[in-house]
C-alpha atoms as a PDB file:
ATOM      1  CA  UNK A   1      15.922   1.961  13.357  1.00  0.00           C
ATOM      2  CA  UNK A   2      12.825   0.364  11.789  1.00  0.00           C
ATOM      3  CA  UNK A   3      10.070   2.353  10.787  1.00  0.00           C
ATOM      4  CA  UNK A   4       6.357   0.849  10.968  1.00  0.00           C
ATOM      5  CA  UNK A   5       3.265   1.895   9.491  1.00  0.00           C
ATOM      6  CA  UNK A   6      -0.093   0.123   9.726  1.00  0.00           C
ATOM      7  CA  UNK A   7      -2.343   0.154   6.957  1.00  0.00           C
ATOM      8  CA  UNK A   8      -5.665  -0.879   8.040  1.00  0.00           C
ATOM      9  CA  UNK A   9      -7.951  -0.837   4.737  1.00  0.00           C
ATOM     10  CA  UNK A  10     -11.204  -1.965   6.027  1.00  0.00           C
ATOM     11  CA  UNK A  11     -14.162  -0.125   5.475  1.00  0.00           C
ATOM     12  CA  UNK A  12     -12.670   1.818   2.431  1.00  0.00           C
ATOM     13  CA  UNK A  13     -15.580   2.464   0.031  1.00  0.00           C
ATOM     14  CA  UNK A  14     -13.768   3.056  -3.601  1.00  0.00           C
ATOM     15  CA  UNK A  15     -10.576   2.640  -5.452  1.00  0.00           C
ATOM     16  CA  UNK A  16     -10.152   6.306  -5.036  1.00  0.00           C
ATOM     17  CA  UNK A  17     -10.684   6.301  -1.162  1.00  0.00           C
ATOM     18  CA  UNK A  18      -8.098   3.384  -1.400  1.00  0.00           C
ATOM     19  CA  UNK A  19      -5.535   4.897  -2.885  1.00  0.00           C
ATOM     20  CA  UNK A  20      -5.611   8.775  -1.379  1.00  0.00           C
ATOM     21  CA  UNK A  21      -5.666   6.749   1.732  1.00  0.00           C
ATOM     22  CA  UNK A  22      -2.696   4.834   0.844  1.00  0.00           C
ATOM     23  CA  UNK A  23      -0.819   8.139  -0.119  1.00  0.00           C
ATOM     24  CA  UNK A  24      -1.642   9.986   3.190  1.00  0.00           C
ATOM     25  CA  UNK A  25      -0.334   7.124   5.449  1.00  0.00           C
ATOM     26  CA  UNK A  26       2.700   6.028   3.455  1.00  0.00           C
ATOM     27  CA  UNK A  27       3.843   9.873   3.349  1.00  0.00           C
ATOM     28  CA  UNK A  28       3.735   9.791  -0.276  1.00  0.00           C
ATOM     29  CA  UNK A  29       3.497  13.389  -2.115  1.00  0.00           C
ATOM     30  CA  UNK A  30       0.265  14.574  -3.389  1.00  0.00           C
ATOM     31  CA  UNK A  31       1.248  14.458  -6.926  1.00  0.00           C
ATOM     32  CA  UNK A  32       0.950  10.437  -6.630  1.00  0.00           C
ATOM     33  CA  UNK A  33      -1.505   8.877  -9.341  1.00  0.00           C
ATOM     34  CA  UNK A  34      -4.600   6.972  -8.197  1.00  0.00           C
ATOM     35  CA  UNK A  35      -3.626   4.016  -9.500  1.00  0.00           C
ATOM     36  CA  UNK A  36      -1.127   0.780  -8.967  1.00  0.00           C
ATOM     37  CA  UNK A  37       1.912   1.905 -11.198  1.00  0.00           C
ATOM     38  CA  UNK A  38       2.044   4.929  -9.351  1.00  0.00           C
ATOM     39  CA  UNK A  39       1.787   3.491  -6.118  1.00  0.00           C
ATOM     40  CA  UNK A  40       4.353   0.936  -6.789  1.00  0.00           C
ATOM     41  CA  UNK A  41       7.035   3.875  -8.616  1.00  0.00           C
ATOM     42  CA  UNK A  42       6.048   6.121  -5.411  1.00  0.00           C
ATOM     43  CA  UNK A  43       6.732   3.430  -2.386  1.00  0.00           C
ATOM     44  CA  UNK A  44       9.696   2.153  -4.477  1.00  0.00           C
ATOM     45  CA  UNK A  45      11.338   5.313  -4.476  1.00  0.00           C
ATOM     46  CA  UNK A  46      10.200   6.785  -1.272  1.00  0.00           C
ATOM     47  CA  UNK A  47      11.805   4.747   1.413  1.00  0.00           C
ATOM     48  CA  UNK A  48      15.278   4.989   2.022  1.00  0.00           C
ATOM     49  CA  UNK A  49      15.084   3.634   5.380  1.00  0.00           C
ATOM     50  CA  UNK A  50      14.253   0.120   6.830  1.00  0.00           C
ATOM     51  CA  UNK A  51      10.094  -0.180   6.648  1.00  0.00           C
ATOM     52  CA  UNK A  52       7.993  -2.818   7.494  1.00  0.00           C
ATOM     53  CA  UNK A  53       4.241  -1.914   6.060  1.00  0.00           C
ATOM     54  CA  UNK A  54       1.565  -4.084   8.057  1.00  0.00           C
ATOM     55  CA  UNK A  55      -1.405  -4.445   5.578  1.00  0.00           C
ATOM     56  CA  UNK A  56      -4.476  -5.230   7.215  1.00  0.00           C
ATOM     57  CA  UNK A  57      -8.288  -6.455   6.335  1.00  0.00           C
ATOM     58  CA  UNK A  58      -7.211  -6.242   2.958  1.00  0.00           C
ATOM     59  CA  UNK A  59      -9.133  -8.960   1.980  1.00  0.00           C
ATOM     60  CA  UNK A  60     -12.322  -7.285   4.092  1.00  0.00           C
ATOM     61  CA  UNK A  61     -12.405  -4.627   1.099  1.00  0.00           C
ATOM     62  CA  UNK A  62     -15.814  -4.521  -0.555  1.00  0.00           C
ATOM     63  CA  UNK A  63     -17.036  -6.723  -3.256  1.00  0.00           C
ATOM     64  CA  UNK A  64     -16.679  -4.010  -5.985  1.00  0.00           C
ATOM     65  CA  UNK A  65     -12.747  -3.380  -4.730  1.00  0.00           C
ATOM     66  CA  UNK A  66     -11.789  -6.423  -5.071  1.00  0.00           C
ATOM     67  CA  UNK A  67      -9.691  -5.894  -8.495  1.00  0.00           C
ATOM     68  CA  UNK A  68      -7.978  -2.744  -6.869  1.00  0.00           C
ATOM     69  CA  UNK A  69      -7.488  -5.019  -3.608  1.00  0.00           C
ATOM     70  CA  UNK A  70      -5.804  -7.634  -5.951  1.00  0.00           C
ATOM     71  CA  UNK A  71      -3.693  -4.652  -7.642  1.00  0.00           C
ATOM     72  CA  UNK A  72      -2.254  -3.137  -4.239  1.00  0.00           C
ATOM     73  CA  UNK A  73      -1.936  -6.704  -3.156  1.00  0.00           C
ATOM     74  CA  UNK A  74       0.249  -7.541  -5.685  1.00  0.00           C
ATOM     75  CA  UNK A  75       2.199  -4.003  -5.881  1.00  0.00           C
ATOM     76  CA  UNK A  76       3.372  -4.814  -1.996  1.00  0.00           C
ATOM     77  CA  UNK A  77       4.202  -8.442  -2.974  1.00  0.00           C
ATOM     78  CA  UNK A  78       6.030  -7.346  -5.373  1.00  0.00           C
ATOM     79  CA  UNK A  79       7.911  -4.218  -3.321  1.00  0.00           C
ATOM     80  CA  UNK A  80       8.778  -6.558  -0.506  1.00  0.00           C
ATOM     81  CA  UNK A  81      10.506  -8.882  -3.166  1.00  0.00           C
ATOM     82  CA  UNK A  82      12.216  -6.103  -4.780  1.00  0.00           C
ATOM     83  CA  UNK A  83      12.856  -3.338  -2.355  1.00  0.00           C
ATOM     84  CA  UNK A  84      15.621  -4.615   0.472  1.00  0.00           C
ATOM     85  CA  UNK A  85      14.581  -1.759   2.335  1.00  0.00           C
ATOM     86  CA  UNK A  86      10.858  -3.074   2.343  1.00  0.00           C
ATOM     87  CA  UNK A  87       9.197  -5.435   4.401  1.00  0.00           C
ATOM     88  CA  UNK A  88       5.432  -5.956   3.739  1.00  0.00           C
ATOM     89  CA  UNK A  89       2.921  -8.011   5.833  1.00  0.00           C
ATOM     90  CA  UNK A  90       0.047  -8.742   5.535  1.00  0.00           C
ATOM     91  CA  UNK A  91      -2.481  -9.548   8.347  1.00  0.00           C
ATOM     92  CA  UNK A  92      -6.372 -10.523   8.065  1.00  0.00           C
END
C-alpha cells in the first residue's frame, strides 16, 4: 500500500512556518532542525514504506521565501532521485 500526503505550502509566511509545517505533516519528530539538511536526513530516514509526497503552490511562497522554497525544492528533487521508497510531485 501507498501512502500519500499533500503538502500544500501556500500562504506560509516564514522559513520557520515552512519548515515546522513540513515536520507536522510528514510525521517527522520534533527534534527535526529548521533547516534543509535536516529535512532531507529526516524524510530520508523516515519512510520505510512506499510514499508519494504531492508538493503544492510551492512556487506561490512569498517573495522573501523564495531561497527556502528553492532549498525544499531541491531537498525533494533530490529524495525522489535517491530514496526508491520516495515519490515526490510537484503540482502548481
Amino acid at each position: 500500500m501507498v501512502k500519500k500526503i499533500v503538502l500544500d505550502l501556500q500562504g506560509l509566511p516564514s522559513e520557520r512556518a515552512l519548515y515546522e509545517y513540513l515536520r507536522e505533516r510528514l510525521g517527522i519528530p520534533e527534534y527535526h532542525g529548521h533547516n534543509a539538511s535536516a529535512l532531507w536526513d529526516a524524510v530520508y530516514l523516515w519512510f520505510e514504506q512506499p510514499t508519494v509526497i504531492e508538493v503544492e503552490n510551492l512556487d506561490k511562497l512569498p517573495a522573501p521565501m523564495k531561497t527556502a522554497g528553492d532549498r525544499v525544492r531541491s531537498v525533494f528533487q533530490r529524495l525522489d532521485q535517491e530514496d526508491p521508497s520516495l515519490r515526490v510531485v510537484f503540482r502548481p
